[in-house]
C-alpha atoms as a PDB file:
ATOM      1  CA  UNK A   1      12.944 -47.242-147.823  1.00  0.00           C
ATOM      2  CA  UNK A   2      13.720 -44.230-150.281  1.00  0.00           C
ATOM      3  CA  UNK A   3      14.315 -45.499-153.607  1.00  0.00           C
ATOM      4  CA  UNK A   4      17.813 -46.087-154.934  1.00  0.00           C
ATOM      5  CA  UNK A   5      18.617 -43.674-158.249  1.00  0.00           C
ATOM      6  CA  UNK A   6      21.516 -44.672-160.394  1.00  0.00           C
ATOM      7  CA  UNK A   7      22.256 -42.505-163.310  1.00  0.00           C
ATOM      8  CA  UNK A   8      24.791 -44.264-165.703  1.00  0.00           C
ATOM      9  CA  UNK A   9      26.980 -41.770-168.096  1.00  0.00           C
ATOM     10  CA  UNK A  10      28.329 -42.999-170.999  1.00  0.00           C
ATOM     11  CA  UNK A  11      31.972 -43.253-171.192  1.00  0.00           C
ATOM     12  CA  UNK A  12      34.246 -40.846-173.373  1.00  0.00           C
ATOM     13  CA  UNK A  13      37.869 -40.217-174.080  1.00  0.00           C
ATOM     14  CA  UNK A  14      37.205 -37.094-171.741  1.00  0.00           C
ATOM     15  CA  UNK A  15      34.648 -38.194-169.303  1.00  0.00           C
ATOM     16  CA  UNK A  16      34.763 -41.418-167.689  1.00  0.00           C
ATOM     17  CA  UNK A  17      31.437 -43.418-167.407  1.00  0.00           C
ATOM     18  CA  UNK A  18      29.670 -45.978-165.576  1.00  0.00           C
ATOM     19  CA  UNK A  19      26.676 -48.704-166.711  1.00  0.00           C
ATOM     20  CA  UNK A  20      23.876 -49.268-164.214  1.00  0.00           C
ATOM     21  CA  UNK A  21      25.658 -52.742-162.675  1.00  0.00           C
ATOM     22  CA  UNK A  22      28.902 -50.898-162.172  1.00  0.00           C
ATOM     23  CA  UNK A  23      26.854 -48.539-160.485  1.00  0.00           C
ATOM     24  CA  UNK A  24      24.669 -50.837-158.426  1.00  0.00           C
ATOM     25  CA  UNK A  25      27.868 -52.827-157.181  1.00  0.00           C
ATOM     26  CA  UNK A  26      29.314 -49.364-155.923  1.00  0.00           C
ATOM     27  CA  UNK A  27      26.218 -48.684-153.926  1.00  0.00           C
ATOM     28  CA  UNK A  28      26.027 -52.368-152.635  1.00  0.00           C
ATOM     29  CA  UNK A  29      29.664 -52.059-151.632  1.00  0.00           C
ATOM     30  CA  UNK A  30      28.675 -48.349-149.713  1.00  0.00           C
ATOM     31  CA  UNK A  31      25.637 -50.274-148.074  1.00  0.00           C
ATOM     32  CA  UNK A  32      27.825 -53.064-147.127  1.00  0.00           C
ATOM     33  CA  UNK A  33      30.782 -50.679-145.792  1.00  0.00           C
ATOM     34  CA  UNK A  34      27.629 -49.100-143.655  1.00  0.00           C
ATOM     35  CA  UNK A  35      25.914 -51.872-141.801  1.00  0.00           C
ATOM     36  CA  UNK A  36      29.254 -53.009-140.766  1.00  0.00           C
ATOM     37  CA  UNK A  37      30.009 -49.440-139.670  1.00  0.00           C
ATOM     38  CA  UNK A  38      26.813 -49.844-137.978  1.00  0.00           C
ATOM     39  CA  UNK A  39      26.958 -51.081-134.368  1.00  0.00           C
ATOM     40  CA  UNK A  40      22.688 -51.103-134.195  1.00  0.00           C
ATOM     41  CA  UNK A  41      20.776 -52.378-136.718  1.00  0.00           C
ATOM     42  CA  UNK A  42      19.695 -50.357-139.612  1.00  0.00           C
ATOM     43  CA  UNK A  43      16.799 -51.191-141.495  1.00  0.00           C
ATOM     44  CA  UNK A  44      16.708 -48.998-144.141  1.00  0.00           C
ATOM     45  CA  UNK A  45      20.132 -50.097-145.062  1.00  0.00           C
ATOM     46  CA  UNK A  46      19.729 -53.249-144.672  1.00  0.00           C
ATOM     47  CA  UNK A  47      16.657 -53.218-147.166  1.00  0.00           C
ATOM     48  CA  UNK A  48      19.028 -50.742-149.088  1.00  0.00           C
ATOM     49  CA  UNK A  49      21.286 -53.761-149.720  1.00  0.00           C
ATOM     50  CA  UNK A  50      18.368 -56.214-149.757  1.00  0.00           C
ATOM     51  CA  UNK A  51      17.576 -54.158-153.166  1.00  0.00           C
ATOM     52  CA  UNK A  52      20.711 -53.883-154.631  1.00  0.00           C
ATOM     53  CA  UNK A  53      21.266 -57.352-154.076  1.00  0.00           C
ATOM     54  CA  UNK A  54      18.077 -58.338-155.842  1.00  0.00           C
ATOM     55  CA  UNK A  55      18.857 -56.442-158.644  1.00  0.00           C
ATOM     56  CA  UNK A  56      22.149 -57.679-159.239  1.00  0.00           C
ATOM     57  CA  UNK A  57      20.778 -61.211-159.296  1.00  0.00           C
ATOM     58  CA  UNK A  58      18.005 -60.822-161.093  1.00  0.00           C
ATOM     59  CA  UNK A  59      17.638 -61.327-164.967  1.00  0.00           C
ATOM     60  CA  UNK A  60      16.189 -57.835-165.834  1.00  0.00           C
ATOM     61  CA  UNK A  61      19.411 -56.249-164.931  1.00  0.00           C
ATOM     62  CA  UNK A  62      21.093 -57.339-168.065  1.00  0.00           C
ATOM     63  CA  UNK A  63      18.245 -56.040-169.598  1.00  0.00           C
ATOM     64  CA  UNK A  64      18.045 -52.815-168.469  1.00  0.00           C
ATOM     65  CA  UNK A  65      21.111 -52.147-168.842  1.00  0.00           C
ATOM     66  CA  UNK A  66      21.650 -52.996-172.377  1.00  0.00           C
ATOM     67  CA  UNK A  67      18.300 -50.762-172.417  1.00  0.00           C
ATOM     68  CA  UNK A  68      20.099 -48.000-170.603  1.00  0.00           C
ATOM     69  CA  UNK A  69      22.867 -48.164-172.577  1.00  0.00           C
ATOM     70  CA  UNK A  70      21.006 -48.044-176.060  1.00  0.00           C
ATOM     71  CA  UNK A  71      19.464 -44.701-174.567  1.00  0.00           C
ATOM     72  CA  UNK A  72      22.877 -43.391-173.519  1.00  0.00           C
ATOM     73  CA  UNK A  73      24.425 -44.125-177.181  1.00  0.00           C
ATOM     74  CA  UNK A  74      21.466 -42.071-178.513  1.00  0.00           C
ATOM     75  CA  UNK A  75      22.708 -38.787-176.032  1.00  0.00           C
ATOM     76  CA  UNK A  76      19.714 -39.349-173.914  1.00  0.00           C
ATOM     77  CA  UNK A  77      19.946 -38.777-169.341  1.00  0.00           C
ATOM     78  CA  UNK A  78      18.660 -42.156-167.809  1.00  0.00           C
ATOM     79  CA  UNK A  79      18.220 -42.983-164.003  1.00  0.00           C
ATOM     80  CA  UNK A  80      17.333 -46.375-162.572  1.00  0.00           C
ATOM     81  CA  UNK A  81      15.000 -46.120-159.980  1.00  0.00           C
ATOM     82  CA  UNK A  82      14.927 -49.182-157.418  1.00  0.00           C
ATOM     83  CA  UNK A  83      12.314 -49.167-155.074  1.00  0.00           C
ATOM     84  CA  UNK A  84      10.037 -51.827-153.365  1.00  0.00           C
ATOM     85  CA  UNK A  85       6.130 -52.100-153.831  1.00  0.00           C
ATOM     86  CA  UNK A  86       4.399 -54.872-151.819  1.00  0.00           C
ATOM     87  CA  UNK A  87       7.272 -56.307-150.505  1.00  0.00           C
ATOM     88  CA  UNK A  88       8.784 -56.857-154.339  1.00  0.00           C
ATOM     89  CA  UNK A  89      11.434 -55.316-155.102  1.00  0.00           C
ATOM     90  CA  UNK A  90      10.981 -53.043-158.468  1.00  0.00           C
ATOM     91  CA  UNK A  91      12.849 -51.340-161.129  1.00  0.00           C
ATOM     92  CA  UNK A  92      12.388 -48.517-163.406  1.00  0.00           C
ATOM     93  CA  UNK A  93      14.007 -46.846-166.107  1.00  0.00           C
ATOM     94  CA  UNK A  94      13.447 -42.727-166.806  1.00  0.00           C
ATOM     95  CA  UNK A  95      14.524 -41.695-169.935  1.00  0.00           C
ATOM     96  CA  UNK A  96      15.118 -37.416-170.441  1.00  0.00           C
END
């Protein structure tokens, strides 16, 4: 599976933004839209969603994204990378 990049933006009076989970829930709703598109299977997708899922769920989210948005307050670029290693799904923050 290619890894799943979320870049937040923080919001302004000008420039609407979005935190990581607003942005995770998007792409889970695209994967979801997808597979039942889909009239096959899809693996990739499926593992897409599968990641998204996990994230959502999982404690570090509200981590990283009060991580995230500390960086964004401070007028920094930040992605989320999502990816699996080993079976494990994994998450990592790039700060620019």
């Amino acid at each position: 599976m290619d890894p799943i990049n979320l870049e937040p933006g923080f919001s302004t009076k000008e420039i609407p933004g979005k935190c990581i989970k607003c942005l995770a829930e998007q792409e889970l709703n695209n994967c979801l839209m997808e597979l039942l598109r889909e009239e096959g299977e899809d693996k990739e997708m499926e593992q897409r969603f599968e990641a998204l899922v996990s994230f959502l769920k999982s404690p570090e989210s509200i981590e990283l994204r009060d991580e995230a948005e500390g960086y964004l307050a401070d007028g920094k670029r930040v992605s989320l990378k999502i990816f699996f290693e080993e079976g494990q799904p994994k998450y990592e923050i790039k700060v620019t």
